[in-house]
N, C-alpha and C. Protein backbone atom coordinates (compact mmCIF):
# COMPACT_ATOMS: atom_id res chain seq x y z
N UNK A 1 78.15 35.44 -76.25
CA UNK A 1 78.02 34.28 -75.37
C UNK A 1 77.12 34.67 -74.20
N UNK A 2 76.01 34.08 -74.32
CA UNK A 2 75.03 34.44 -73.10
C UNK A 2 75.60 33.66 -71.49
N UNK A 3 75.35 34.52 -70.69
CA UNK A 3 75.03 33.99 -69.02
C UNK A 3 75.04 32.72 -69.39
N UNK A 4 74.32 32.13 -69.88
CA UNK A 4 73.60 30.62 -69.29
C UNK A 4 74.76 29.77 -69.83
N UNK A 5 75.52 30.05 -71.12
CA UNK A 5 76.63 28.75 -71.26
C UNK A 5 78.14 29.38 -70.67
N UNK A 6 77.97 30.54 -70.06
CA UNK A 6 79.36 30.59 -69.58
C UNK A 6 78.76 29.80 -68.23
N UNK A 7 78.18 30.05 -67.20
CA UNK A 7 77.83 29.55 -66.56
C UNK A 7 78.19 27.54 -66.44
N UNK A 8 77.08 27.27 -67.33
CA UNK A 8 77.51 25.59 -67.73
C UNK A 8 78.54 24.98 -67.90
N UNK A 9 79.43 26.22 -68.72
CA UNK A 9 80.55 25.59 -69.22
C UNK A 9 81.52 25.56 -67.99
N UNK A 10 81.61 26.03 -66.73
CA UNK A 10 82.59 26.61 -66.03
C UNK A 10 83.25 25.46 -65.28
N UNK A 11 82.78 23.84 -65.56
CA UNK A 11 83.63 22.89 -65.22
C UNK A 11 83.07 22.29 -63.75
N UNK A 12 81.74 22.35 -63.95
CA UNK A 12 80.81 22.36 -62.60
C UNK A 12 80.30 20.95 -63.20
N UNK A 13 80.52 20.07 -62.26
CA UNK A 13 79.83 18.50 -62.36
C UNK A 13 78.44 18.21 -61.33
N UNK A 14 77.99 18.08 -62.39
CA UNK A 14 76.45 18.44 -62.27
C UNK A 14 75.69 16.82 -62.11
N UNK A 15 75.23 16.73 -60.31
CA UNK A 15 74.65 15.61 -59.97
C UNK A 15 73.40 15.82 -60.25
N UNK A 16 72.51 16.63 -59.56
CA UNK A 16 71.13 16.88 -59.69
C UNK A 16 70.67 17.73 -60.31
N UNK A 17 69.98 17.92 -61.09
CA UNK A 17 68.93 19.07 -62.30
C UNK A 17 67.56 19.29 -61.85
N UNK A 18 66.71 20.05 -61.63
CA UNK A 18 65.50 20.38 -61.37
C UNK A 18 65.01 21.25 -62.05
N UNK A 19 63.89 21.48 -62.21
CA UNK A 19 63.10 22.85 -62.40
C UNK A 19 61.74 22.87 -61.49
N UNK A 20 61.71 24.07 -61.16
CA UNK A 20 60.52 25.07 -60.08
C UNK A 20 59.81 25.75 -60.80
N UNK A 21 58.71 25.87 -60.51
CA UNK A 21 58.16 27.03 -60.79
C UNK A 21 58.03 27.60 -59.18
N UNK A 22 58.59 28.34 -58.78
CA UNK A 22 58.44 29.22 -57.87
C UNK A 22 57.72 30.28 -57.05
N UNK A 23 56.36 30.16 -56.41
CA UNK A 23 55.43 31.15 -56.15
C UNK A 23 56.26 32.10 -55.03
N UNK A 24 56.28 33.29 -55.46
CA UNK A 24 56.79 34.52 -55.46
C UNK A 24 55.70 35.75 -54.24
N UNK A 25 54.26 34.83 -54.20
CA UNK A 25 53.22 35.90 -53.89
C UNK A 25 53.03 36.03 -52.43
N UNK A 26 54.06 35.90 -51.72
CA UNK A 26 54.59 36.48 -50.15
C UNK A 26 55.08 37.84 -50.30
N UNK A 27 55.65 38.13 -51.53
CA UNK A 27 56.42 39.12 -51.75
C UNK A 27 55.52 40.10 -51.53
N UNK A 28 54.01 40.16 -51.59
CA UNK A 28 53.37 41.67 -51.25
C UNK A 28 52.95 42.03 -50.34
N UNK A 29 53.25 41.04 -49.16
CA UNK A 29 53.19 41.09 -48.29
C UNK A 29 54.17 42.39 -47.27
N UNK A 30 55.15 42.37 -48.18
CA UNK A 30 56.08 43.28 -47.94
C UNK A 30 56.17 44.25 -47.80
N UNK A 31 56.70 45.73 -47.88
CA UNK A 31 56.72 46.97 -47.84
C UNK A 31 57.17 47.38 -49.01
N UNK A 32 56.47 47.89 -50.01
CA UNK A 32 56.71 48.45 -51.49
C UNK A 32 58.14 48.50 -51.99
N UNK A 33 58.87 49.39 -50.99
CA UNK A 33 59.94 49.54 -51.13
C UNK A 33 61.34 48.40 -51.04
N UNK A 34 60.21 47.02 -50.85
CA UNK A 34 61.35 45.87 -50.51
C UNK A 34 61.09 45.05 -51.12
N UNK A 35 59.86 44.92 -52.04
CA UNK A 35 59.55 43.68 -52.77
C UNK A 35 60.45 42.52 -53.26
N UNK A 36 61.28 43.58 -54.18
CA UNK A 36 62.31 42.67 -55.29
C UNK A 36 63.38 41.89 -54.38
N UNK A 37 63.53 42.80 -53.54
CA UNK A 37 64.34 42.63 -52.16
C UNK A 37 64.15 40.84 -51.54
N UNK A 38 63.09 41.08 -51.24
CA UNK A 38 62.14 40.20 -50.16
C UNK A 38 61.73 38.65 -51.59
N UNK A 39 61.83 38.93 -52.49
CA UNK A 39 61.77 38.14 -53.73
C UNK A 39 63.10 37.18 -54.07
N UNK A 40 64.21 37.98 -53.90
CA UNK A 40 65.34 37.17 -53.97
C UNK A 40 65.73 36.21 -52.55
N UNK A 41 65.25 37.02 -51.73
CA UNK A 41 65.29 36.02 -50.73
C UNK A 41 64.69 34.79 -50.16
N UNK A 42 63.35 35.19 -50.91
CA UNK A 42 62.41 34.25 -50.76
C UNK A 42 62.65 33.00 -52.17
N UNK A 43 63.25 33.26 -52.99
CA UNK A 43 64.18 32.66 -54.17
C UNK A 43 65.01 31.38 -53.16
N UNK A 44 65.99 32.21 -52.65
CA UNK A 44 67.37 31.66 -52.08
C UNK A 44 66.66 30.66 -50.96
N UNK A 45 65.83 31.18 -50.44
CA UNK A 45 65.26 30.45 -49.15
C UNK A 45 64.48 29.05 -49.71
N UNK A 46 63.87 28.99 -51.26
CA UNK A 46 63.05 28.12 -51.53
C UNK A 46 63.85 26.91 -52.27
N UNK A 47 64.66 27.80 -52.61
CA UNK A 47 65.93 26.63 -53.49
C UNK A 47 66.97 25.71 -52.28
N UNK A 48 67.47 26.57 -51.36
CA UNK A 48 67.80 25.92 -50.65
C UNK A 48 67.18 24.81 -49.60
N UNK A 49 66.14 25.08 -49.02
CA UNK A 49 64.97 24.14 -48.50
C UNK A 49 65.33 22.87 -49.26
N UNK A 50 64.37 22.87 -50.74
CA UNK A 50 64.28 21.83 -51.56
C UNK A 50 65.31 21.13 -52.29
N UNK A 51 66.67 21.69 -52.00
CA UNK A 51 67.53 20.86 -53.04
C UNK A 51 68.74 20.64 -51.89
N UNK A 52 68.12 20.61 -50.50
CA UNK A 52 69.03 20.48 -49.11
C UNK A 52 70.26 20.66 -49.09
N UNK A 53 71.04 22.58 -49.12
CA UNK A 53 71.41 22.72 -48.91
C UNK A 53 71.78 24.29 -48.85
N UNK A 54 72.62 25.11 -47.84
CA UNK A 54 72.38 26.33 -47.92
C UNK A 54 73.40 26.90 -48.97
N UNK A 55 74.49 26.57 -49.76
CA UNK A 55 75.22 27.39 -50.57
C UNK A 55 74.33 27.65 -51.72
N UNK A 56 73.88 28.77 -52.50
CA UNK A 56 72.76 28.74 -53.49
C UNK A 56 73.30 30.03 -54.57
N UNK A 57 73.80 30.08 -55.42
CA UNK A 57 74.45 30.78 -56.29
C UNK A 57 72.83 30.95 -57.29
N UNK A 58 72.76 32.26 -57.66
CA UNK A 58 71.88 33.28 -58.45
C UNK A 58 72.16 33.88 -59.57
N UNK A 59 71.90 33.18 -60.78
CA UNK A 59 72.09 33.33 -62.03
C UNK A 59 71.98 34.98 -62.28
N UNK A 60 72.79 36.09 -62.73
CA UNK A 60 72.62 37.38 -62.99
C UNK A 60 71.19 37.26 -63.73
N UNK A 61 70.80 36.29 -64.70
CA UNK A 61 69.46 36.65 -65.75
C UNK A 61 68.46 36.29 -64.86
N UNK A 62 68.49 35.59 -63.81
CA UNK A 62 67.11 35.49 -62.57
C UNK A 62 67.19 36.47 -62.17
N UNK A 63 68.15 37.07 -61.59
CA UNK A 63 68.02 38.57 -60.70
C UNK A 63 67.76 39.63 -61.49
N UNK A 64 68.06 39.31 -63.02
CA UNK A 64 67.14 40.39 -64.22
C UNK A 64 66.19 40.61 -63.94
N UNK A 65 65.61 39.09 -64.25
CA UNK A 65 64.06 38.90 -64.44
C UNK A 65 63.35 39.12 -63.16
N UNK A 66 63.84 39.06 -62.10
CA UNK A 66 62.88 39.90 -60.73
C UNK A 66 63.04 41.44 -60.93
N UNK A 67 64.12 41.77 -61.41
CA UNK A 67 64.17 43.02 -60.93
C UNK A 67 63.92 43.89 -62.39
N UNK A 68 63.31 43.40 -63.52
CA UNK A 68 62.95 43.72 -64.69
C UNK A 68 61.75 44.71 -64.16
N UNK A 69 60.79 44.69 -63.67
CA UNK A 69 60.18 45.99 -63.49
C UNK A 69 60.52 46.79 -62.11
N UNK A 70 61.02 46.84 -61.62
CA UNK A 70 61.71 47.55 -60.60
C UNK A 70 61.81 46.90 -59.62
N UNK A 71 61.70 47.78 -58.07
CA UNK A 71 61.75 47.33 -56.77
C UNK A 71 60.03 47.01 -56.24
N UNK A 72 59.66 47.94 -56.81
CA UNK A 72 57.75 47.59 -56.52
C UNK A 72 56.94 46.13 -57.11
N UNK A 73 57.71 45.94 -58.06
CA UNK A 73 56.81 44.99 -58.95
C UNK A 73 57.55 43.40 -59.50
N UNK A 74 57.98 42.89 -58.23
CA UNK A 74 58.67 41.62 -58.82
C UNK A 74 57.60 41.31 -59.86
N UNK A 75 57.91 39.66 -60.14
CA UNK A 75 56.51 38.84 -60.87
C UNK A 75 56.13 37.88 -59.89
N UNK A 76 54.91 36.90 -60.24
CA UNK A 76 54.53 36.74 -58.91
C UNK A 76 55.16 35.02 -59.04
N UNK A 77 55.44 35.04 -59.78
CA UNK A 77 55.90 33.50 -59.90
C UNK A 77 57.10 33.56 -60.56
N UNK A 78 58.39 32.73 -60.74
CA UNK A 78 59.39 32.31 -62.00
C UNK A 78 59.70 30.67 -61.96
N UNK A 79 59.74 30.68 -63.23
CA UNK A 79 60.30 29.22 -63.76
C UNK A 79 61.67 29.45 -63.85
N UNK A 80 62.74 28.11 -62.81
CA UNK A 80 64.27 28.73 -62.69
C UNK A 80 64.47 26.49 -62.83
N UNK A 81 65.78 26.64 -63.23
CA UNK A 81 66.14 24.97 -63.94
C UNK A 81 67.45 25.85 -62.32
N UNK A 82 67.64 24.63 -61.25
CA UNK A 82 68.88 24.35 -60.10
C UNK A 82 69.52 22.95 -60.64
N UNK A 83 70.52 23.90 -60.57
CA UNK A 83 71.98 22.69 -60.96
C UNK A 83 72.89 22.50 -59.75
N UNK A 84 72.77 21.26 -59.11
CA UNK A 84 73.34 21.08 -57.96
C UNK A 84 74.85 20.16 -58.14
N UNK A 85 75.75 20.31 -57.95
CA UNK A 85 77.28 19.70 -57.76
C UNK A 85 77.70 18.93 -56.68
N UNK A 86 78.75 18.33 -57.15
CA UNK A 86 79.32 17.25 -56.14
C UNK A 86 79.53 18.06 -54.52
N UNK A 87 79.97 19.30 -54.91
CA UNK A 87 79.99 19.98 -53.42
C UNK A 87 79.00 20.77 -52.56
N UNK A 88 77.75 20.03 -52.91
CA UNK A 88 76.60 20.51 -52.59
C UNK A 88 76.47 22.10 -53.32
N UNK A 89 76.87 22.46 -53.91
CA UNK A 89 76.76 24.22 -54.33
C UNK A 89 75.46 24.08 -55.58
N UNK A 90 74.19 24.73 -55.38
CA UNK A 90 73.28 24.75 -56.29
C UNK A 90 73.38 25.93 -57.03
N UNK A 91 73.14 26.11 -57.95
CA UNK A 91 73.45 27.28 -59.26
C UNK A 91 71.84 27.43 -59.44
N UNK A 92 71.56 28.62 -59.56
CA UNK A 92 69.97 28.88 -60.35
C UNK A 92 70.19 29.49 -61.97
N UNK A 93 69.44 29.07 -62.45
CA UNK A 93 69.63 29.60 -63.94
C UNK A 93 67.83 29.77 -64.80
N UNK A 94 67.31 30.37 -65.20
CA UNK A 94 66.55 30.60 -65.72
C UNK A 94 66.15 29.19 -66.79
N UNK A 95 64.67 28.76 -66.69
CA UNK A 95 64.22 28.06 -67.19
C UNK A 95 63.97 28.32 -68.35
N UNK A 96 64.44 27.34 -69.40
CA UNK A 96 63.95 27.43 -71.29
C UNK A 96 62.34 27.69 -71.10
N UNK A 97 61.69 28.34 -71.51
CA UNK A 97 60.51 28.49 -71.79
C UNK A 97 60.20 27.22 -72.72
């Protein structure tokens, strides 16, 4: 059972659906040693902005996929599907290709 349907299944009533593609390329702006760092935050910071509100839950397979080549080398962009609930709480989950 992958991440993505335990996730779905967990009894979360789901008002709003989106997908981002997410530009990521602030991140090199950074100090080598903080990229992936400075990537998730800049994640959390962009989801919350746009789907107005600050609770923002981070799918384990997004925080894979930044941190799939280490701390030096996020990617410079990701495609992520936000599932937002009746209690304002947005979920990130990795976009179907």
């Amino acid at each position: 059972m992958s991440t993505e349907s335990k996730t779905q299944t967990s009894g979360m009533e789901i008002v709003e659906e989106r997908v981002y593609t997410i530009p990521l390329k602030d991140v090199k702006k950074a100090p080598t040693g903080k990229r992936s760092n400075k990537a998730v935050r800049i994640l959390r910071e962009f989801i919350a902005k746009h789907m107005k509100t600050e609770n923002v839950i981070i799918d384990p397979a997004v925080n894979e996929r930044i941190w799939m080549r280490g701390i030096e080398k996020p990617p410079r962009r990701i495609k992520v599907k936000a599932l937002k609930d009746r209690e304002g709480v947005v979920e990130v989950l990795l976009a179907e290709e």
